[in-house]
C-alpha atoms as a PDB file:
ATOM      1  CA  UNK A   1     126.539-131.601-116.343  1.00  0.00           C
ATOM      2  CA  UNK A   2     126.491-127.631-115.878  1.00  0.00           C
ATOM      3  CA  UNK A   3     128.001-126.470-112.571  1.00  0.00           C
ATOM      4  CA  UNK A   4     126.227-123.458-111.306  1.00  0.00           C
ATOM      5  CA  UNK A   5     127.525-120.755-108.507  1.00  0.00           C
ATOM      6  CA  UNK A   6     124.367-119.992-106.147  1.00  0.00           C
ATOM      7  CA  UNK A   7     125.196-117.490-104.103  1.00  0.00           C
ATOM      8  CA  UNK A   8     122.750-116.228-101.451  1.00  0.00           C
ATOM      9  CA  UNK A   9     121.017-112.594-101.483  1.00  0.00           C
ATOM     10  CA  UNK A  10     122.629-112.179 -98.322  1.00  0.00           C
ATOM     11  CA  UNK A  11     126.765-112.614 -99.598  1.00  0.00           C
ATOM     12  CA  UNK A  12     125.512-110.636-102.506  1.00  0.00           C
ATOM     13  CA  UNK A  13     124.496-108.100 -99.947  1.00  0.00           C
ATOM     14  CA  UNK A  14     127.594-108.047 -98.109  1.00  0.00           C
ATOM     15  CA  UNK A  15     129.815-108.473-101.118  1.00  0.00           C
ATOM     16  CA  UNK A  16     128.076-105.049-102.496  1.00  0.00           C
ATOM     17  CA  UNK A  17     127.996-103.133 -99.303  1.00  0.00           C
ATOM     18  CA  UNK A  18     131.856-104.023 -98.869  1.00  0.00           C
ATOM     19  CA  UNK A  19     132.321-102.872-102.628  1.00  0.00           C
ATOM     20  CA  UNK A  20     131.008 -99.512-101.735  1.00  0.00           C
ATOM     21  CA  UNK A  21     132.670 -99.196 -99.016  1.00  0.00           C
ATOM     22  CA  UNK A  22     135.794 -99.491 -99.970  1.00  0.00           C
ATOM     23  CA  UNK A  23     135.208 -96.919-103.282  1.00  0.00           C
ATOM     24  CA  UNK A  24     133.809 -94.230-101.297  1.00  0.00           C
ATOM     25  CA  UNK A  25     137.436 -94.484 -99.462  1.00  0.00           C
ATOM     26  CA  UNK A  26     138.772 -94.136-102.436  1.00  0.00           C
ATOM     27  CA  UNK A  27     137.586 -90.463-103.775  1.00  0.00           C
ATOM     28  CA  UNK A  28     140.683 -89.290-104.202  1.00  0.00           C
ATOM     29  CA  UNK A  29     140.042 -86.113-102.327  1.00  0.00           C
ATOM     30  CA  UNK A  30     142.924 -84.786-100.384  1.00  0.00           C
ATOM     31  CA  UNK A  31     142.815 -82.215 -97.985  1.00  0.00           C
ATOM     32  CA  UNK A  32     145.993 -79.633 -96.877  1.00  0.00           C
ATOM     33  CA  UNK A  33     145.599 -79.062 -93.061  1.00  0.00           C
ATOM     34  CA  UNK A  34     147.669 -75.997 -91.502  1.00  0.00           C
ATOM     35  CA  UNK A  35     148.242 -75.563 -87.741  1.00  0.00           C
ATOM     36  CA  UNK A  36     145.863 -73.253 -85.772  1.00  0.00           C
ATOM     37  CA  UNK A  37     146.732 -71.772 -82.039  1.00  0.00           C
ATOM     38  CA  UNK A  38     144.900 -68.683 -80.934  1.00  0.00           C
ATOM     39  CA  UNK A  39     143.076 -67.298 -78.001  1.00  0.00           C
ATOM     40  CA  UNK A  40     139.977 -66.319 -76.999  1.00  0.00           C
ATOM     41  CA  UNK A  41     138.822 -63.516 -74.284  1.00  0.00           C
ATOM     42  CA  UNK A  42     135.829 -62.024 -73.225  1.00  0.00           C
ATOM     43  CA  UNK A  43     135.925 -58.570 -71.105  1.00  0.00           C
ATOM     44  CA  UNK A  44     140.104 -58.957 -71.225  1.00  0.00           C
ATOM     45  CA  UNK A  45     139.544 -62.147 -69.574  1.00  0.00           C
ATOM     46  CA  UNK A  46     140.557 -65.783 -70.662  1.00  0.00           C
ATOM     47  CA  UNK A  47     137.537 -67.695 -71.845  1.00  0.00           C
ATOM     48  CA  UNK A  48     138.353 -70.872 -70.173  1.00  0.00           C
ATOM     49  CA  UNK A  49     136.955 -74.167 -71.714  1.00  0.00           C
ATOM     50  CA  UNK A  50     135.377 -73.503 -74.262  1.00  0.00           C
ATOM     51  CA  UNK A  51     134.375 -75.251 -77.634  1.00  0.00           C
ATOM     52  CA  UNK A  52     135.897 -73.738 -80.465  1.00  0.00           C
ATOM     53  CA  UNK A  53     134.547 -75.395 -83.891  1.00  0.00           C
ATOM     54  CA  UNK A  54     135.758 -74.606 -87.232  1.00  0.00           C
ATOM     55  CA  UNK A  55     133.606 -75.181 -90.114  1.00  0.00           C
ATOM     56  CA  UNK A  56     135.533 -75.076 -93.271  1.00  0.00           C
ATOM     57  CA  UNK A  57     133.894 -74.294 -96.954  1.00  0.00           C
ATOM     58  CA  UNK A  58     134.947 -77.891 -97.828  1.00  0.00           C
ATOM     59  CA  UNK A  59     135.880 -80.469 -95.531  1.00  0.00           C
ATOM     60  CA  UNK A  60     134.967 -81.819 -91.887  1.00  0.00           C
ATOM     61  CA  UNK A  61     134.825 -79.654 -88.966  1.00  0.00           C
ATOM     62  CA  UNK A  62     137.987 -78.891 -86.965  1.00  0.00           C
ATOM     63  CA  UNK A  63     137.761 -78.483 -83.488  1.00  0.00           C
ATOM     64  CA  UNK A  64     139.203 -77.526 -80.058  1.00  0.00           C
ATOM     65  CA  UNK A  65     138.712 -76.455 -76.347  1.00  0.00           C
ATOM     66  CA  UNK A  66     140.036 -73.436 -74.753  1.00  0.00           C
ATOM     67  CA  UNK A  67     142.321 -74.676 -71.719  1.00  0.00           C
ATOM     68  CA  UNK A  68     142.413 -72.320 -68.209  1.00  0.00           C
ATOM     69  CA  UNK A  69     144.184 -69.488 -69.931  1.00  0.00           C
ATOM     70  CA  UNK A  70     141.794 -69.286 -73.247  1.00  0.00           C
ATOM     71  CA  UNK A  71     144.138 -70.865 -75.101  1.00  0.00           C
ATOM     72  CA  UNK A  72     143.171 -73.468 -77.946  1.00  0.00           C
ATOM     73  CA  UNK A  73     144.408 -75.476 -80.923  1.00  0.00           C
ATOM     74  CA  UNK A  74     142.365 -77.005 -83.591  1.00  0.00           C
ATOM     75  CA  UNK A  75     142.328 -80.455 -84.583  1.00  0.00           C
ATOM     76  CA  UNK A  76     140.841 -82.638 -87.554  1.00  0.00           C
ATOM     77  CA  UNK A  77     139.921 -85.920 -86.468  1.00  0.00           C
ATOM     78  CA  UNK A  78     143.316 -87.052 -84.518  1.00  0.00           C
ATOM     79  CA  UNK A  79     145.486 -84.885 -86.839  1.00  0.00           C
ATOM     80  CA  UNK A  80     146.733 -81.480 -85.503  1.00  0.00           C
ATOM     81  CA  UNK A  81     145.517 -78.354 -87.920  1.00  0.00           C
ATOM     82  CA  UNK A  82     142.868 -77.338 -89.519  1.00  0.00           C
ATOM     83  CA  UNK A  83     141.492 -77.342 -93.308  1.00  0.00           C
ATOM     84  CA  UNK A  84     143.255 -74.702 -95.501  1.00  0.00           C
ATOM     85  CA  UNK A  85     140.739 -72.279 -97.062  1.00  0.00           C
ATOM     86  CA  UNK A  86     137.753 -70.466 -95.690  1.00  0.00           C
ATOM     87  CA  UNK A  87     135.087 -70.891 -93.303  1.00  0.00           C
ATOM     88  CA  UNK A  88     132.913 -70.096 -90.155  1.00  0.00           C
ATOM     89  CA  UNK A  89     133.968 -70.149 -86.542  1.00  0.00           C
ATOM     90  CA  UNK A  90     131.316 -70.799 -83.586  1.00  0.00           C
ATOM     91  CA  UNK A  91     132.528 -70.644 -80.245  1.00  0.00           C
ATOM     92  CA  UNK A  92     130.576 -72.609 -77.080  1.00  0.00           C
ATOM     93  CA  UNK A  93     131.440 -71.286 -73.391  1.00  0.00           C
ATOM     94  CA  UNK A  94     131.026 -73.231 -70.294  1.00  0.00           C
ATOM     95  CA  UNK A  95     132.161 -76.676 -71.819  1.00  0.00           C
ATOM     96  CA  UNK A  96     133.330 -78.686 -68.720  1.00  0.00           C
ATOM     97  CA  UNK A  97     137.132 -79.714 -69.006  1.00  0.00           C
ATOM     98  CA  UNK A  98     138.678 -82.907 -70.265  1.00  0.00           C
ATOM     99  CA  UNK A  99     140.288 -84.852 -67.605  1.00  0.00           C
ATOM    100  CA  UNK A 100     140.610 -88.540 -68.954  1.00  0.00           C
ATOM    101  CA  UNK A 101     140.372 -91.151 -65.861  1.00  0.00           C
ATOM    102  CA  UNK A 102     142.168 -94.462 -66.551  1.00  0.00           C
ATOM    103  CA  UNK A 103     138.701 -95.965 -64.233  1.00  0.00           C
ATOM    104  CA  UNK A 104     136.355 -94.137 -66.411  1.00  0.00           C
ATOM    105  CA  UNK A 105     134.879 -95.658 -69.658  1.00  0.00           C
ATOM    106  CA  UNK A 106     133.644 -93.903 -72.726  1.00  0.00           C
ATOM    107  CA  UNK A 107     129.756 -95.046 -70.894  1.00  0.00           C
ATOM    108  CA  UNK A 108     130.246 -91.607 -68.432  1.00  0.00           C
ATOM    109  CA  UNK A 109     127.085 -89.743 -68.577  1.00  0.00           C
ATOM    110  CA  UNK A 110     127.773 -86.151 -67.934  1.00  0.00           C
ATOM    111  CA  UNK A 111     125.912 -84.028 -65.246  1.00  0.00           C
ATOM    112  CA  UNK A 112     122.675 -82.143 -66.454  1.00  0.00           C
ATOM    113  CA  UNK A 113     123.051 -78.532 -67.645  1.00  0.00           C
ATOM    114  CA  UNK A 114     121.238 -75.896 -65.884  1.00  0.00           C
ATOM    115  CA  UNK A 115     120.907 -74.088 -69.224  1.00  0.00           C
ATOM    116  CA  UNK A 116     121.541 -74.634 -72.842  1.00  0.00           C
ATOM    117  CA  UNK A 117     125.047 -73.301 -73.685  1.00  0.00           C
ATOM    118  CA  UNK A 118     124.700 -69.753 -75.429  1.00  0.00           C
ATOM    119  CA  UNK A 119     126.919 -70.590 -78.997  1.00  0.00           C
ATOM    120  CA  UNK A 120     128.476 -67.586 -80.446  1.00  0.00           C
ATOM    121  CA  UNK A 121     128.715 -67.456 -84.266  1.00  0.00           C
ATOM    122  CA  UNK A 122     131.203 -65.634 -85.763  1.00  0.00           C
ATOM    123  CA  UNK A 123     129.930 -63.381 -88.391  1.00  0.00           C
ATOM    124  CA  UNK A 124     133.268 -63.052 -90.230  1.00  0.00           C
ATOM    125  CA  UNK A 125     134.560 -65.366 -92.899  1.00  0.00           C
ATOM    126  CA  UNK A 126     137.748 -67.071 -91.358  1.00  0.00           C
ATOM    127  CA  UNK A 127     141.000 -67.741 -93.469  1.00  0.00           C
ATOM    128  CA  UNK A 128     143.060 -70.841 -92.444  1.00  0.00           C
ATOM    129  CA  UNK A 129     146.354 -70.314 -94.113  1.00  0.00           C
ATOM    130  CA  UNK A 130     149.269 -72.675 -95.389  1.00  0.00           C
ATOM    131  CA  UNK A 131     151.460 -72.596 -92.626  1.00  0.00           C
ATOM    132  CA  UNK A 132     151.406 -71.660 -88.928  1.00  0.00           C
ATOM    133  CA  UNK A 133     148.110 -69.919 -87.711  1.00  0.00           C
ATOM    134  CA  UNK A 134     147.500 -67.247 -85.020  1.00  0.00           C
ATOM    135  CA  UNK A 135     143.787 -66.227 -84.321  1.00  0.00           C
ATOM    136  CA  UNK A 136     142.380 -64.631 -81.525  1.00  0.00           C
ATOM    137  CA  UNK A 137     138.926 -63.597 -80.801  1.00  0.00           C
ATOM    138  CA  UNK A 138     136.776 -61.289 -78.202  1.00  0.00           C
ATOM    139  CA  UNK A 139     133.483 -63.144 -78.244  1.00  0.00           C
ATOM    140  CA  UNK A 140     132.967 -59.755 -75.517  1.00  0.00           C
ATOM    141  CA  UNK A 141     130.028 -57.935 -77.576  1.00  0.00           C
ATOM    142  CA  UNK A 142     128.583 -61.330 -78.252  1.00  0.00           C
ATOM    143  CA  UNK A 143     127.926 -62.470 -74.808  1.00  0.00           C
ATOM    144  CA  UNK A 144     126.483 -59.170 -73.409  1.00  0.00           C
ATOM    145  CA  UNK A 145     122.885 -59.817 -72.351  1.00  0.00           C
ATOM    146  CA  UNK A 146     121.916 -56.449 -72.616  1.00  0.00           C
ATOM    147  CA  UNK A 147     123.035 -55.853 -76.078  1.00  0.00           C
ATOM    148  CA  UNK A 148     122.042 -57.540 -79.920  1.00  0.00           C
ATOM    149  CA  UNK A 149     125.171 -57.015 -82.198  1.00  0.00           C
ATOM    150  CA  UNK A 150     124.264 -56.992 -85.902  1.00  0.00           C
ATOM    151  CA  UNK A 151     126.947 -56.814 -89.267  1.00  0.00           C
END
């Protein structure tokens, strides 16, 4: 007599999907992160709350929010820093602050905006160095109404 394993399509499924899973952890790609402070004004003034996003050339996007005094510090995921190596800053104004309420869920809906957020793209290449990281910016020309800056 010939035993013979049946296995359904759907274990096959799951054994395949967990397969994958688990190799595409597994790439062997290791990132260097580097700490990044700066600050950001506009008109000489702190540029309070505001979304700072890093997009490096390879890697996920590192980000932070500008406290009262303009002041941020990127982070990857939980991890303090930001990718080493090139890439593009955009800054968002008028992001509301954090203020985590033991009472309050992650179901909060936030208030409606009265306008879309204006995003300012910086048009310069950023360089996120080994080591500590100090960059400022004056999104000032950027956020002038009256006035289109081109490089």
């Amino acid at each position: 007599m010939t035993v013979r394993a049946v296995r359904s399509p759907l274990t096959l499924s799951a054994t395949l999907l967990t397969a994958s899973l688990l190799l595409c952890g597994c790439s062997g790609d290791e990132i260097t992160l580097a700490p990044v402070v700066g600050k950001i004004v506009n008109d000489g003034k702190p540029l309070s709350y505001a979304l700072v996003e890093f997009f490096p050339d390879q890697g996920r996007t590192c980000t932070g929010i500008t406290d009262a005094e303009g002041k941020y510090q990127l982070k990857h995921g939980d991890d303090e820093g930001a990718v080493v190596g090139g890439g593009r800053v955009q800054i968002t104004p008028g992001v509301a602050p954090s203020t985590p309420d033991a009472d309050q869920g992650s179901d909060v809906i936030a208030p409606p905006m009265a306008a879309p957020p204006k995003t300012v793209a910086i048009p310069d290449k950023v360089v996120v160095a080994e080591g500590e990281n100090k960059i400022d910016f004056d999104v000032t020309a950027y956020l002038k109404k009256s006035k289109k800056v081109r490089r």
